[in-house]
Protein backbone atom coordinates (compact mmCIF):
# COMPACT_ATOMS: atom_id res chain seq x y z
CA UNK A 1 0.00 0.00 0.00
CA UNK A 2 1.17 3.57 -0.63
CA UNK A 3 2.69 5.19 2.12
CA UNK A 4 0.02 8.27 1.96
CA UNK A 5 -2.06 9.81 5.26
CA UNK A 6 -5.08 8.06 6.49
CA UNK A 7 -7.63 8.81 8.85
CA UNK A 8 -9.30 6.84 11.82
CA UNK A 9 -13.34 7.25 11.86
CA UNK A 10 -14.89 6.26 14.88
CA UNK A 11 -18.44 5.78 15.74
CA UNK A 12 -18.35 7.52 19.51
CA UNK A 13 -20.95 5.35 20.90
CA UNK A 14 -20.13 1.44 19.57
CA UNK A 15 -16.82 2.29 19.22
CA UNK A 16 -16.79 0.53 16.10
CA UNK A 17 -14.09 2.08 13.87
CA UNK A 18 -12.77 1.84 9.95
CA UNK A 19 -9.53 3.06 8.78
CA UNK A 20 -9.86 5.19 5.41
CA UNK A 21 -8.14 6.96 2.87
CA UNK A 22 -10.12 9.13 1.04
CA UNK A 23 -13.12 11.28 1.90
CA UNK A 24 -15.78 9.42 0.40
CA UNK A 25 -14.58 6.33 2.52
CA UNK A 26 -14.79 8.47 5.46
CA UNK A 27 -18.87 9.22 4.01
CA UNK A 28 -19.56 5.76 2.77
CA UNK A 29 -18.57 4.68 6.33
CA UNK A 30 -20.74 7.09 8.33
CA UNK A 31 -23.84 6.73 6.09
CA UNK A 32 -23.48 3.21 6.87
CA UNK A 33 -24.28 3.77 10.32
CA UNK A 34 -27.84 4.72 11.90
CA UNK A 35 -29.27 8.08 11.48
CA UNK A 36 -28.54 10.51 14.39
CA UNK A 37 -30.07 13.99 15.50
CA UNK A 38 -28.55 17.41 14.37
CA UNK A 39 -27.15 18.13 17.78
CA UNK A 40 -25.05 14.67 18.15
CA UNK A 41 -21.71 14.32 17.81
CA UNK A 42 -21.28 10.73 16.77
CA UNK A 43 -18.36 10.29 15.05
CA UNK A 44 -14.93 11.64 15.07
CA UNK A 45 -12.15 11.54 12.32
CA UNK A 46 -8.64 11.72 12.75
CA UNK A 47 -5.67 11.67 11.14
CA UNK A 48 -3.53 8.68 11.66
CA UNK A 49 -0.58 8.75 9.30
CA UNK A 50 0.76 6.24 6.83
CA UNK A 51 -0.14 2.60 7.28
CA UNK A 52 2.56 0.67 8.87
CA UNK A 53 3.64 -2.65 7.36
CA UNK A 54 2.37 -5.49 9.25
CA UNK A 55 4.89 -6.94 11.98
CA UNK A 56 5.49 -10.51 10.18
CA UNK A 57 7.24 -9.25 7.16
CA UNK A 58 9.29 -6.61 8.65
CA UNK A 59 10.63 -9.00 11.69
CA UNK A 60 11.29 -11.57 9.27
CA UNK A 61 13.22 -9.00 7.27
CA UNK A 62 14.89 -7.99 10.15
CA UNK A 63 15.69 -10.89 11.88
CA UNK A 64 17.15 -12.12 7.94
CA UNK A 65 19.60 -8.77 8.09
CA UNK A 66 20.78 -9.46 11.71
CA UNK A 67 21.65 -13.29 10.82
CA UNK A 68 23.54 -11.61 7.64
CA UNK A 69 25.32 -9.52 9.94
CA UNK A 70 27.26 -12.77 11.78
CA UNK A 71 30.32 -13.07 9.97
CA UNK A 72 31.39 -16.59 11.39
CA UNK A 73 28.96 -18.47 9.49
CA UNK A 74 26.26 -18.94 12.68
CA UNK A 75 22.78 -18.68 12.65
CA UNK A 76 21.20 -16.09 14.49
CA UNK A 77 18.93 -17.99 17.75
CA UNK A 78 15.70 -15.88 16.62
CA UNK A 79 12.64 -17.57 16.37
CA UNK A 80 9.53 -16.20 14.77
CA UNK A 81 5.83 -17.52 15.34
CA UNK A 82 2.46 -15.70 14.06
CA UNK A 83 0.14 -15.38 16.51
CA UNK A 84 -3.15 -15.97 14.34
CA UNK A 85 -6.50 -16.26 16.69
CA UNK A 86 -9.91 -17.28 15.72
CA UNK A 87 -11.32 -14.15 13.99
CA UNK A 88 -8.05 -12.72 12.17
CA UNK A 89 -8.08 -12.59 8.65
CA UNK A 90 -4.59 -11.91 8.96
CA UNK A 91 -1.62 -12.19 11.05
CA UNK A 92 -1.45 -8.91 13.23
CA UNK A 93 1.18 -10.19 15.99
CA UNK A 94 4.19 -11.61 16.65
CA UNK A 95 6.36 -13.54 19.15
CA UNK A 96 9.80 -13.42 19.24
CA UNK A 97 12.15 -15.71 21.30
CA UNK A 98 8.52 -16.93 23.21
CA UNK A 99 8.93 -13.38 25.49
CA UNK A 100 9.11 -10.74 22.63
CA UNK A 101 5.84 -9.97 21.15
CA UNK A 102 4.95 -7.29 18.91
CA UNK A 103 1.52 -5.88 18.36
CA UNK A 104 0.39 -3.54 15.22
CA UNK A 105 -2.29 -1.36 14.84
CA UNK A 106 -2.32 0.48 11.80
CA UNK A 107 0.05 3.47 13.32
CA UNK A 108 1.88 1.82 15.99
CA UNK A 109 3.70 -1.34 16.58
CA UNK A 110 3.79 -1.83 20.41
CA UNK A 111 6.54 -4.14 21.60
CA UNK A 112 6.23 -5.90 25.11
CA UNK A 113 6.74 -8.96 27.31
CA UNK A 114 4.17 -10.95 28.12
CA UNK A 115 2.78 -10.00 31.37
CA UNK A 116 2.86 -6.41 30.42
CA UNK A 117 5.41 -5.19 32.82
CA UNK A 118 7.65 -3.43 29.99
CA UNK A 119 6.61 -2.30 26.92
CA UNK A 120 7.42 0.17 23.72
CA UNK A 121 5.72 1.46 21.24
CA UNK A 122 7.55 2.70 17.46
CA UNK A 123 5.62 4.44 14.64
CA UNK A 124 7.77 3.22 12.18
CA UNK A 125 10.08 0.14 10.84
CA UNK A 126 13.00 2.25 11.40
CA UNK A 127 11.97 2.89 15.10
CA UNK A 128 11.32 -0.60 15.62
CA UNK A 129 14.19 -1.92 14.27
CA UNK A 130 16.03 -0.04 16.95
CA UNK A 131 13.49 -1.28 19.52
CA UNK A 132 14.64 -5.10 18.29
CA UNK A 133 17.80 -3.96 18.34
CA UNK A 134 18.00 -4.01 22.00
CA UNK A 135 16.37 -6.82 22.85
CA UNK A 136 18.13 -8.72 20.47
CA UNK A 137 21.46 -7.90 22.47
CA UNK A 138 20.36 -10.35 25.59
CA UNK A 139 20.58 -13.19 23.32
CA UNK A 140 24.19 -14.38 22.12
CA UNK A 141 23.98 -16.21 19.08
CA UNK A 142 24.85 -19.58 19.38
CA UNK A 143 26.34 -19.13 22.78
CA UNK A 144 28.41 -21.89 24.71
CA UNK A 145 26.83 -23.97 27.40
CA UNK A 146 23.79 -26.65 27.40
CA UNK A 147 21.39 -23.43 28.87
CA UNK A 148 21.72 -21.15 25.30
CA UNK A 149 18.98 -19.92 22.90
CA UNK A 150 20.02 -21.34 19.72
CA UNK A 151 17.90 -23.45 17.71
CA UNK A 152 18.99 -26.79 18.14
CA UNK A 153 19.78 -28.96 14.92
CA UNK A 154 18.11 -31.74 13.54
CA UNK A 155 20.21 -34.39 15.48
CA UNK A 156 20.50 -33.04 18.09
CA UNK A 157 16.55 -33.00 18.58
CA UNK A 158 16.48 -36.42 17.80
CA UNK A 159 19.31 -37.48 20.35
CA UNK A 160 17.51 -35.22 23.02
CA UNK A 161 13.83 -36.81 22.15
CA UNK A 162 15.30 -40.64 22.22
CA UNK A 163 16.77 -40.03 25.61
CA UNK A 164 14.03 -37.56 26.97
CA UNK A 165 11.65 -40.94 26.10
CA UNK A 166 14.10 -42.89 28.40
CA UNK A 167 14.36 -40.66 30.81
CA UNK A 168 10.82 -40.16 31.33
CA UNK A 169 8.96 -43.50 30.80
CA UNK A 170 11.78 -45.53 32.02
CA UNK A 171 11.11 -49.18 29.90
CA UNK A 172 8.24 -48.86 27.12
CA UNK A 173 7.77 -52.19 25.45
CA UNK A 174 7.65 -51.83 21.25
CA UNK A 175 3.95 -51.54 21.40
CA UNK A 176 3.98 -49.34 23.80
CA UNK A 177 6.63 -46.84 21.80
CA UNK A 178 4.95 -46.96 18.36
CA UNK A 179 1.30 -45.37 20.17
CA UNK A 180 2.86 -42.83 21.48
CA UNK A 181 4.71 -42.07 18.97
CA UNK A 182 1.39 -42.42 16.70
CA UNK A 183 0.26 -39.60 18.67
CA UNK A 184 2.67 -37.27 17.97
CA UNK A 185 2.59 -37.66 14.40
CA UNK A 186 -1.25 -37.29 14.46
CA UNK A 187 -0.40 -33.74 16.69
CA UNK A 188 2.27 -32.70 13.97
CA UNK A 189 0.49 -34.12 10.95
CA UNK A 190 -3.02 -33.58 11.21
CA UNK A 191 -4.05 -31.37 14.46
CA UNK A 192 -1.80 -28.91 14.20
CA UNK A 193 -2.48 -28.24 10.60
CA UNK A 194 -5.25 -26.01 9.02
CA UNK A 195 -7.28 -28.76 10.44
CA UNK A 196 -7.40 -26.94 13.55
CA UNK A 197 -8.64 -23.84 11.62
CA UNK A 198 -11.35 -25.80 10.64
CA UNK A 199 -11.98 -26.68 14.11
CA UNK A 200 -12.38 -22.80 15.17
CA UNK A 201 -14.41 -20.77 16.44
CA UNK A 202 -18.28 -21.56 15.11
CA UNK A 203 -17.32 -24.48 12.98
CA UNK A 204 -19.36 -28.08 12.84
CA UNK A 205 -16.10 -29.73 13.88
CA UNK A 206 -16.91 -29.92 17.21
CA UNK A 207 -14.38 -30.83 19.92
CA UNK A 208 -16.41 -34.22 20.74
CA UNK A 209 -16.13 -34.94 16.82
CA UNK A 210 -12.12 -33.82 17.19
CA UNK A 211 -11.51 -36.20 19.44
CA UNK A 212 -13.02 -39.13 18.01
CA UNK A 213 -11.33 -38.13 14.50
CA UNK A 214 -8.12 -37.91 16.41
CA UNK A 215 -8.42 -41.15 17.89
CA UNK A 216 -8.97 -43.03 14.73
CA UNK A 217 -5.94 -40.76 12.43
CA UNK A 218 -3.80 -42.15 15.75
CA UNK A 219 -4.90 -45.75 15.28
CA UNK A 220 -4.35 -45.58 11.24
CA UNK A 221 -0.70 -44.23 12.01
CA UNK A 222 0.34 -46.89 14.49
CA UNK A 223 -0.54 -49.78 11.86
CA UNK A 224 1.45 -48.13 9.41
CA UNK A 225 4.70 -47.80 12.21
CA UNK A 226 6.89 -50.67 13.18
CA UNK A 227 10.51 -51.45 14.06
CA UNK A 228 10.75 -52.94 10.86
CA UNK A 229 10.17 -50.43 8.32
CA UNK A 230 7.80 -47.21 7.73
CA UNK A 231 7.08 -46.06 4.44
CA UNK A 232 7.62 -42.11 6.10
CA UNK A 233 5.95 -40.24 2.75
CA UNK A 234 2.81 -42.87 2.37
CA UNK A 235 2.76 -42.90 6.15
CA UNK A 236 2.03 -39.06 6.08
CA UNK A 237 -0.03 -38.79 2.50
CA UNK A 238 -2.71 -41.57 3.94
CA UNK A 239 -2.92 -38.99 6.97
CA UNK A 240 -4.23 -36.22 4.56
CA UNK A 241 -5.43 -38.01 1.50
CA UNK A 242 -9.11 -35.95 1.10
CA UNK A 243 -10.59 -39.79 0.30
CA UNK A 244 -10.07 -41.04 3.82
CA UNK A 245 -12.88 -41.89 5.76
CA UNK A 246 -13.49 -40.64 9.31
CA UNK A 247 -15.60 -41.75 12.06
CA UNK A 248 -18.35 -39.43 11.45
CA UNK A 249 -18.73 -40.82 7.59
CA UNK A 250 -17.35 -38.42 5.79
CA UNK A 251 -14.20 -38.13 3.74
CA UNK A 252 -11.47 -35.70 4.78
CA UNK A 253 -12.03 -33.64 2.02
CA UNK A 254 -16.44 -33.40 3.02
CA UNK A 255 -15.58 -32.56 6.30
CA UNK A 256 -13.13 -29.21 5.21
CA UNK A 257 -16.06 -28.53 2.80
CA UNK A 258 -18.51 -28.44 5.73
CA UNK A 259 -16.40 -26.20 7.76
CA UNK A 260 -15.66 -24.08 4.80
CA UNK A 261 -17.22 -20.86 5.16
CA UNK A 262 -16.22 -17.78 2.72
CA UNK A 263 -18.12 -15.09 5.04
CA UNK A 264 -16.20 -15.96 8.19
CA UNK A 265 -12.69 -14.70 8.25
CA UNK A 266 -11.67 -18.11 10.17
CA UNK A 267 -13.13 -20.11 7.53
CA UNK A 268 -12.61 -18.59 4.47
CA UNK A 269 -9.61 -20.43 3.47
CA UNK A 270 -10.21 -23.28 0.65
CA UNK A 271 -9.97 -26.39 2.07
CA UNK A 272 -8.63 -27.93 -0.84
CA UNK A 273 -5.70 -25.26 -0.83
CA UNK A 274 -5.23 -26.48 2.58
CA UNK A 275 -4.82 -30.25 1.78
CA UNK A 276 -2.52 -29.85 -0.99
CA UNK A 277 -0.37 -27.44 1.64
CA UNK A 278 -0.44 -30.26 4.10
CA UNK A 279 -0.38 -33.22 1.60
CA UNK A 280 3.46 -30.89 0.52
CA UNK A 281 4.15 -30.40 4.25
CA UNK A 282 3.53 -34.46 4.77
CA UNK A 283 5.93 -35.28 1.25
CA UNK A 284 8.54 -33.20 3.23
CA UNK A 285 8.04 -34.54 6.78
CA UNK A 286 8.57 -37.70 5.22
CA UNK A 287 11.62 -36.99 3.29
CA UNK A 288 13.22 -35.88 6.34
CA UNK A 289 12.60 -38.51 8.48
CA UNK A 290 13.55 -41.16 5.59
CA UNK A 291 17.04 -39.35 5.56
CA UNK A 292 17.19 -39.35 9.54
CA UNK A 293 16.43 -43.12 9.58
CA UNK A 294 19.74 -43.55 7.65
CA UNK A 295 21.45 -41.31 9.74
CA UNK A 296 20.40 -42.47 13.42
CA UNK A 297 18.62 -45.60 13.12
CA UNK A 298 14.58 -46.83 12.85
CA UNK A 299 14.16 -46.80 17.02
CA UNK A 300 16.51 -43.83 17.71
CA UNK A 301 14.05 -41.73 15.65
CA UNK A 302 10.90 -43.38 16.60
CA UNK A 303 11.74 -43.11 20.36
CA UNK A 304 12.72 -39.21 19.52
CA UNK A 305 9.51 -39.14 18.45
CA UNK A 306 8.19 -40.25 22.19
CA UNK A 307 9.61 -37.46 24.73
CA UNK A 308 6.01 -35.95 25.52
CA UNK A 309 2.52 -37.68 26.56
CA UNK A 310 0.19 -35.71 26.21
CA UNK A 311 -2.60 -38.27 27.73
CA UNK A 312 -4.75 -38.78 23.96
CA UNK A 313 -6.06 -42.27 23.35
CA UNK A 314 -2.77 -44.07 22.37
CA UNK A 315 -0.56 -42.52 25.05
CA UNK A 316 0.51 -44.45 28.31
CA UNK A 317 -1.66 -41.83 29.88
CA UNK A 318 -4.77 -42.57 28.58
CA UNK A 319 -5.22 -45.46 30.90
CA UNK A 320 -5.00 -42.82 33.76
CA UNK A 321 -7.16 -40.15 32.09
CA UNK A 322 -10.12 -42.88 31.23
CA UNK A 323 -9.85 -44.52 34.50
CA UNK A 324 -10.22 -41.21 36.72
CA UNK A 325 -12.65 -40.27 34.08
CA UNK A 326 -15.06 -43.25 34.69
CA UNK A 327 -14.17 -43.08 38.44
CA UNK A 328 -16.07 -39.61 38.10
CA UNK A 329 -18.99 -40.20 36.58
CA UNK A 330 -20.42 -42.35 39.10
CA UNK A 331 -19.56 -40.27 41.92
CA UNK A 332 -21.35 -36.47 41.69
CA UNK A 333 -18.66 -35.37 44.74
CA UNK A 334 -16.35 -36.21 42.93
CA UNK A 335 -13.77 -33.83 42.43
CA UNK A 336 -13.54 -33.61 39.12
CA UNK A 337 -16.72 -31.63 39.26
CA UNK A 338 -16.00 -29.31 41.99
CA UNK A 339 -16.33 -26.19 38.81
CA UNK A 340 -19.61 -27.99 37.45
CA UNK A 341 -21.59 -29.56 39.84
CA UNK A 342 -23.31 -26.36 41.41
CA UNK A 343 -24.17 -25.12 37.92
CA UNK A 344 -28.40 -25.09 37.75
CA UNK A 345 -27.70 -27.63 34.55
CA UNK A 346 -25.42 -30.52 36.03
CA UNK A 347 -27.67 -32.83 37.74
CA UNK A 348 -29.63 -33.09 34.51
CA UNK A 349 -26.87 -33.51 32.68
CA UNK A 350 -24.46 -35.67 34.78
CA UNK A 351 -27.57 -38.37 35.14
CA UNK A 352 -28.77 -38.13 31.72
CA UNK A 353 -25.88 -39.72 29.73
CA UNK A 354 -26.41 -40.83 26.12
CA UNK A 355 -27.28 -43.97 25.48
CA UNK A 356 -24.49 -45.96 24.18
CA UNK A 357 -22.75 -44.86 27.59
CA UNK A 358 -25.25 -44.94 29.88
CA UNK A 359 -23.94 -48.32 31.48
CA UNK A 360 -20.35 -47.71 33.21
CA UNK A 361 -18.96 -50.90 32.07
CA UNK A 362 -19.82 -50.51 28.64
CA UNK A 363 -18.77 -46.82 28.84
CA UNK A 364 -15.45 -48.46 30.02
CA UNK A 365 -15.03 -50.91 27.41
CA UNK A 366 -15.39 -48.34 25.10
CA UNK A 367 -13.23 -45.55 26.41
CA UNK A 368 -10.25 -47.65 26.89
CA UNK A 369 -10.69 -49.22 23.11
CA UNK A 370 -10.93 -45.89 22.27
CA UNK A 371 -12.96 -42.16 21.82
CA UNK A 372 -13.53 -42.98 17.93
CA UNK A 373 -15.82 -45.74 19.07
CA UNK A 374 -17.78 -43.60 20.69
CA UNK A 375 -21.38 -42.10 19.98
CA UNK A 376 -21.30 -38.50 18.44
CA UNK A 377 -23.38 -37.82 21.36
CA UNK A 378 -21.54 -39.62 23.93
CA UNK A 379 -18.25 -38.33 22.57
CA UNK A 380 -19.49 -34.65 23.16
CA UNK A 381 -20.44 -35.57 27.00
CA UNK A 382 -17.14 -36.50 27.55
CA UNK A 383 -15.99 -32.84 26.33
CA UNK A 384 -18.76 -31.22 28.17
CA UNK A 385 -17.31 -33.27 31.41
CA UNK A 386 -13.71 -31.98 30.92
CA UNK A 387 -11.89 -35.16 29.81
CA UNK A 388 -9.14 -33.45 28.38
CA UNK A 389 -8.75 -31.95 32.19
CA UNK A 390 -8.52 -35.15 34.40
CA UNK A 391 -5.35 -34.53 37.02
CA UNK A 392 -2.52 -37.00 35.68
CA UNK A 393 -0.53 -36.94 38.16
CA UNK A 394 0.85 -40.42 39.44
CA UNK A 395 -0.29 -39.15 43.26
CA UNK A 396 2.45 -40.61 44.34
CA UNK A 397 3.34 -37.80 47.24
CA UNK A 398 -0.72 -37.04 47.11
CA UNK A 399 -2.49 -34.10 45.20
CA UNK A 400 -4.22 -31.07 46.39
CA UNK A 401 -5.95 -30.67 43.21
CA UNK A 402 -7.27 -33.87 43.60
CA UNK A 403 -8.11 -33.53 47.64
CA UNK A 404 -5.57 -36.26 48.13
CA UNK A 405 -3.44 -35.63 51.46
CA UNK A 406 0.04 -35.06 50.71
CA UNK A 407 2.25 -37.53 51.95
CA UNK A 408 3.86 -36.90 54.93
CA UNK A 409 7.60 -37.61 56.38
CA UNK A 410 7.53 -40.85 58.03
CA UNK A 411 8.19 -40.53 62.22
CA UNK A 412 10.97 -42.51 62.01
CA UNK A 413 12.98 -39.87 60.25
C-alpha cells in the first residue's frame, strides 16, 4: 500500500471504527451507520498517518539482516511464530524468542513482554528496528553452554527426544513406543495443521467430533509404524489423503467442505488449498525422516519421536485419564466436578448420559478401546465433562488438586 495519510473514523458510541483513505470512505462509512439527530456528535475523524507494514514481514526481514550480519557463518537464535487467533483474517502479531511480542495497529507497533510489565511502542520500521535492536542484544547467538537460545539442529533433537523418552517412561515395550509415537505424528500431521482452523471458532467440527477423529488418524498411524520399516511419505499422505474416511462418515475432504465458510474470516480459506499445503508439508516430513532413519537408526528416531505424553487415546496416559474419568462419573462429589456440579444444569446432565454410555462398564469398554468408538453424542459428554482436564498426576506424594493428602515424612525420620 502507498505510504500516503489516512484517517481513523470512529463511531463515539459502539466504538466501532474503519480506517480510510479518502473522503468518500470516510462518508460511505458514516452513512453506513444509523441516522442521528442534528445536535449529536457521533463520530470523530482523525488523522492517523501512513499505514505501517504489518509486523510478520518486517521481523522476518529484520531478523534475515541481523543473521547476515554474523560473519562466522552462525545462525542467528531468533525464532519467529504468528500469533493468528480465531477471527483474524490476517496475522497482526508476533512472538519473538517466546517473550518478545509485537503488536500492530495500523500506526503503531507496540513491543512488550508478556505480562505487560515493559513495553514500547515505534511508529515506524525504522523505530522498531532499533526497539529489536535491544532486545536482540540479551541473546548471544549460538552461545556456549547446554542453557543457550540457539535453535537446536536436527540431530541433536532427535538425540535429546530418544533419551528424553528414556528418561521419562523408564522401559516402554515396542507396542507401547509406536502409540505414542502415533500420537505425535497425528499432533504434527493432522491437528496442528489447518485442520485446527477448521476446528475454530463456530465451525461443525466440534471438539467431541475432534476427538473421536483424532483417535482413529492415531490408530491408522500406528498400523502403518513398526521397528521394521515405515514407508515415512505414504505414512504421512494416507494422513491427509481428502478420500479417507473418518468416524463421522465423511471423507477428509467433506468434512473441510462443511467447515468451509467464505463469510467468516476463520473459515474462508479453501480447504482444498489447505490439503494440498499439508499433503506438501507431509511429502517433506517424510523426506526428512527417511534421511534421519539412515542417519540415526529406525528406534533412535521413533523413540525421539516419544519425549512428551500428552494423555490422547494411544498414550501411556490414557489409561490414567479414562480410569479417573469413569471413576467420576459415578460419583457427583467427585472432584472432578467441583467447577460444574453447582451449575443449575449438572444434575440433569451428569444423570442423563447418552445412550451408548449410559452403562459404566460398557462406557469403560469403550473408552479404553478408544474415543472414535464412541457415539457423536456420547463423545461430546465426555468434552462437556472436561476429559481433556482429568489430574494425571501419578499421586504418588498425594495431590491437592485432587483432595488427596500429601504424603507426609515418616516418624521414624
Amino acid at each position: 500500500m502507498k505510504n500516503s495519510a489516512l484517517w481513523r473514523v470512529v463511531d463515539n458510541e459502539s466504538g466501532t471504527q474503519s480506517i480510510v483513505s479518502t473522503p468518500s470512505e470516510a462518508v460511505a462509512f458514516v452513512n453506513s451507520r444509523f441516522d442521528t439527530d442534528d445536535d449529536d456528535e457521533p463520530f470523530s475523524i482523525t488523522e492517523v498517518g501512513p499505514l505501517l507494514p504489518k509486523p510478520l514481514g518486517v521481523i522476518t526481514e529484520w531478523a534475515a539482516r541481523k543473521d547476515g550480519e554474523q560473519t562466522d557463518g552462525r545462525t542467528a537464535p531468533i525464532t519467529i511464530r504468528p500469533v493468528v487467533t480465531d477471527s483474524a483474517i490476517e496475522c497482526d502479531d508476533v512472538v519473538l524468542w517466546g517473550d518478545v511480542y509485537v503488536s500492530w495497529d495500523h500506526d503503531m507497533y507496540t513491543v512488550e513482554v508478556p505480562d505487560g510489565s515493559e513495553y514500547s511502542e515505534a511508529d515506524s520500521v525504522a523505530e522498531l528496528s532499533e526497539i529489536l535492536d535491544e532486545y536482540v542484544g540479551g541473546y548471544e547467538y549460538v552461545p556456549e553452554g547446554p542453557d543457550s537460545h540457539r535453535l537446536p539442529k536436527p540431530e541433536e533433537l532427535i538425540r535429546y527426544g530418544a533419551q528424553e523418552c528414556a528418561n521419562r517412561f523408564g522401559h516402554l515395550d515396542d507396542d507401547a513406543l509406536l502409540w505414542l509415537a502415533a500420537t505425535r505424528i497425528t499432533l504434527a500431521l493432522w491437528r496442528n495443521t489447518p485442520v485446527e482452523n477448521w476446528h475454530a471458532g463456530k465451525s461443525p467440527l466440534h471438539d467431541g467430533t475432534m476427538m473421536r477423529i483424532n483417535a482413529a488418524t492415531t490408530r491408522i498411524v500406528r498400523s502403518m509404524l513398526s521397528f521394521d520399516h515405515v514407508d515415512w511419505i505414504g505414512l504421512g499422505l494416507a494422513i491427509v489423503n481428502p478420500t479417507r474416511v473418518l468416524p463421522t462418515g465423511q471423507s477428509v475432504l467433506e468434512l473441510g467442505l462443511a467447515c468451509h465458510n467464505p463469510d467468516d474470516p476463520a473459515h474462508e480459506a479453501d480447504p482444498r488449498e489447505d490439503l494440498a499445503e499439508m499433503a506438501q508439508g507431509a511429502i517433506g516430513w517424510g523426506r526428512a525422516c527417511r534421511l534421519r532413519e539412515k542417519e540415526f537408526g529406525l528406534r533412535t528416531l521413533i523413540e525421539s519421536f516419544c519425549a512428551f505424553d500428552n494423555g490422547w487415546f494411544g498414550a501411556p496416559g490414557w489409561e490414567r485419564v479414562a480410569a479417573r474419568f469413569l471413576t467420576a462419573v459415578d460419583d457427583r462429589e467427585n472432584v472432578h466436578w467441583r467447577m460444574h456440579r453447582d451449575e443449575p444444569w449438572f444434575d440433569e446432565w451428569f444423570t442423563n448420559r447418552p445412550a451408548d454410555i449410559a452403562d459404566t462398564t460398557e462406557f469403560r469398554r469403550l473408552l479404553h478401546a478408544g474415543p472414535d468408538l464412541l457415539s457423536e453424542e456420547a463423545a461430546e459428554w465426555c468434552v462437556e465433562g472436561a476429559i481433556g482436564y482429568v489430574c494425571q498426576d501419578d499421586h504418588a506424594n498425594g495431590c491437592p488438586r485432587c483432595d488427596i493428602p500429601l504424603a507426609t515424612e515418616s516418624p521414624n525420620k
